[in-house]
C-alpha atoms as a PDB file:
ATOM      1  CA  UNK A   1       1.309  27.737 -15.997  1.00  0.00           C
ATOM      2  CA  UNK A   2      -1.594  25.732 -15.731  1.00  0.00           C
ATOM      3  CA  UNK A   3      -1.676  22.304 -13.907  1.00  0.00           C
ATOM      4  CA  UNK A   4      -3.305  18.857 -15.795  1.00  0.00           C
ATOM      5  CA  UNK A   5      -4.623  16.329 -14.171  1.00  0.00           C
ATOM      6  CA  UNK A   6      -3.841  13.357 -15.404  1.00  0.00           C
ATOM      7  CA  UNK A   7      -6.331  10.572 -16.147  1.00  0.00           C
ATOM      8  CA  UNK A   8      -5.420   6.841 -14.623  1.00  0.00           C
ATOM      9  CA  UNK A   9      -5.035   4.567 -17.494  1.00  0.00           C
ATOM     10  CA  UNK A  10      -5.481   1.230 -17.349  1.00  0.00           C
ATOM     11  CA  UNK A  11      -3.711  -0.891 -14.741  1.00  0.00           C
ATOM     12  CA  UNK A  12      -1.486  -3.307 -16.530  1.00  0.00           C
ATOM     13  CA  UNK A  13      -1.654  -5.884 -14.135  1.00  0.00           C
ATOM     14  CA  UNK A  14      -5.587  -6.165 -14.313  1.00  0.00           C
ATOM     15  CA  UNK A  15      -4.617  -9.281 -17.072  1.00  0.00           C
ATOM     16  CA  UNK A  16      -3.233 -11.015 -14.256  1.00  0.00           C
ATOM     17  CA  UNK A  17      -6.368 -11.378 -12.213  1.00  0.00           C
ATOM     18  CA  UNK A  18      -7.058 -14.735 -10.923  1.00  0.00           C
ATOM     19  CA  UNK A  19      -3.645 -15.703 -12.179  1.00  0.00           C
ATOM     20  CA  UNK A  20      -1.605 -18.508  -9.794  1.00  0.00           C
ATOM     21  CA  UNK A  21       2.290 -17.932  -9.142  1.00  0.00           C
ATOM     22  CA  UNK A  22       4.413 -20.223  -7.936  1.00  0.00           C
ATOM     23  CA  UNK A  23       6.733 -19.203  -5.136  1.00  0.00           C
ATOM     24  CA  UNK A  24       6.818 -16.891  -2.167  1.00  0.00           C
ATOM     25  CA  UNK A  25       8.138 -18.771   1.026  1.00  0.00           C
ATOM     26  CA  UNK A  26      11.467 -20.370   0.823  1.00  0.00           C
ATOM     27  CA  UNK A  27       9.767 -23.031   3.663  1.00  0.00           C
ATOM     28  CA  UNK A  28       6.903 -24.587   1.461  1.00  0.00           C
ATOM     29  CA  UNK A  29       5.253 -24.895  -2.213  1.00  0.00           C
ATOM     30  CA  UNK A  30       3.397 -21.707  -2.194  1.00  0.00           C
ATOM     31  CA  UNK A  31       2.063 -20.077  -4.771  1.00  0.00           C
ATOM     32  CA  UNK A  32       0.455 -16.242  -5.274  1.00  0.00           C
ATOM     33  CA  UNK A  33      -2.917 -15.427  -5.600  1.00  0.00           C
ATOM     34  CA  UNK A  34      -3.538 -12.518  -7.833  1.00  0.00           C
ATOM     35  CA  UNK A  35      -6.550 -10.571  -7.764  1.00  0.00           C
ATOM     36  CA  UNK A  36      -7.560  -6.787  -9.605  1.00  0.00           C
ATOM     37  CA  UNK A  37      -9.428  -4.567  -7.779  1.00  0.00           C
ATOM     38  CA  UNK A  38     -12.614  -3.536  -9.620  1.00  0.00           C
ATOM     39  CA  UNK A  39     -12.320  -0.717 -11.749  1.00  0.00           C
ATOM     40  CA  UNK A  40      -8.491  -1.773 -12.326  1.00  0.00           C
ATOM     41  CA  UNK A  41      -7.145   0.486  -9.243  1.00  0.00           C
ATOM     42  CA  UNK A  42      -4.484  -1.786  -8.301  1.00  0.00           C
ATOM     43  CA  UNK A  43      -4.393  -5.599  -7.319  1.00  0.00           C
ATOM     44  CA  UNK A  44      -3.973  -7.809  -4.453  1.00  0.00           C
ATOM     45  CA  UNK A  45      -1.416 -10.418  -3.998  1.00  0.00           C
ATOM     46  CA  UNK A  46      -2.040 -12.999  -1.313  1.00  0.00           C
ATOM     47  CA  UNK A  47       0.373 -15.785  -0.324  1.00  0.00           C
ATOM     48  CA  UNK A  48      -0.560 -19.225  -0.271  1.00  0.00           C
ATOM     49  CA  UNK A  49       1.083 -21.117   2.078  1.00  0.00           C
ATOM     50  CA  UNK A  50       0.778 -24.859   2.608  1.00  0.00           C
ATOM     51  CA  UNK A  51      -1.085 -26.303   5.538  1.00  0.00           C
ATOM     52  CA  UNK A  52       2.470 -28.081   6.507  1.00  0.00           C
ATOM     53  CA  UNK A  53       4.213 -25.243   6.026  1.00  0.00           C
ATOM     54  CA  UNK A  54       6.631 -24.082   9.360  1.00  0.00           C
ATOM     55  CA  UNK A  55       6.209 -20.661   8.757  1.00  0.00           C
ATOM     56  CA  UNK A  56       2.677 -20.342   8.037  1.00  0.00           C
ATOM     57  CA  UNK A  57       2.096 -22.561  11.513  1.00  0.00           C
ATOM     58  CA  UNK A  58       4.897 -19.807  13.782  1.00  0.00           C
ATOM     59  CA  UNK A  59       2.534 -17.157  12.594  1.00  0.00           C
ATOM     60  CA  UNK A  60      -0.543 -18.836  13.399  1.00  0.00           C
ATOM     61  CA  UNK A  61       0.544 -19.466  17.459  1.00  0.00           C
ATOM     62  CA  UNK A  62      -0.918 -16.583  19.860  1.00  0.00           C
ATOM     63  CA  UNK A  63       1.362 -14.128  21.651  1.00  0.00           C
ATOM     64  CA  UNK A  64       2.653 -15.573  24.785  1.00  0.00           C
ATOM     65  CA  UNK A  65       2.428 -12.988  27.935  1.00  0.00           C
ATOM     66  CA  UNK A  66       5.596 -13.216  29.784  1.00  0.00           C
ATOM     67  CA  UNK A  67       5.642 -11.968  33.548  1.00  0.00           C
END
C-alpha cells in the first residue's frame, strides 16, 4: 500500500480576512477581528474589546503577591 500525501487546498476562511464580527464578550460591544495568514495557512481571530469594558480592564490589573 502506498501512502499519498495530500496537498493543502485552499483555506476557506482566507475570504474572511479583514472581515469585522460583532460579538465575543457578553460584558461589552466587541467585535472580531479576522485576519488570514499569508499563504492561506489558517487565520487569526482577535477580540476587540471596548476601552469601558469590565472584563477587558480585570485582565489588564497585574498579579497581586500575597504573603
Amino acid at each position: 500500500m502506498t501512502a499519498h500525501k495530500r496537498t493543502p487546498g485552499p483555506n476557506p476562511l482566507a475570504a474572511l480576512d479583514g472581515a469585522e464580527i460583532p460579538g465575543g464578550c457578553d460584558y461589552c460591544n466587541s467585535v472580531q477581528r479576522v485576519q488570514a495568514y499569508a499563504g492561506g495557512s489558517g487565520v487569526r481571530i482577535t477580540v476587540m474589546h471596548d476601552d469601558w469594558c469590565p472584563w477587558w480592564a480585570a485582565r489588564q490589573q497585574p498579579e497581586r503577591n500575597t504573603p
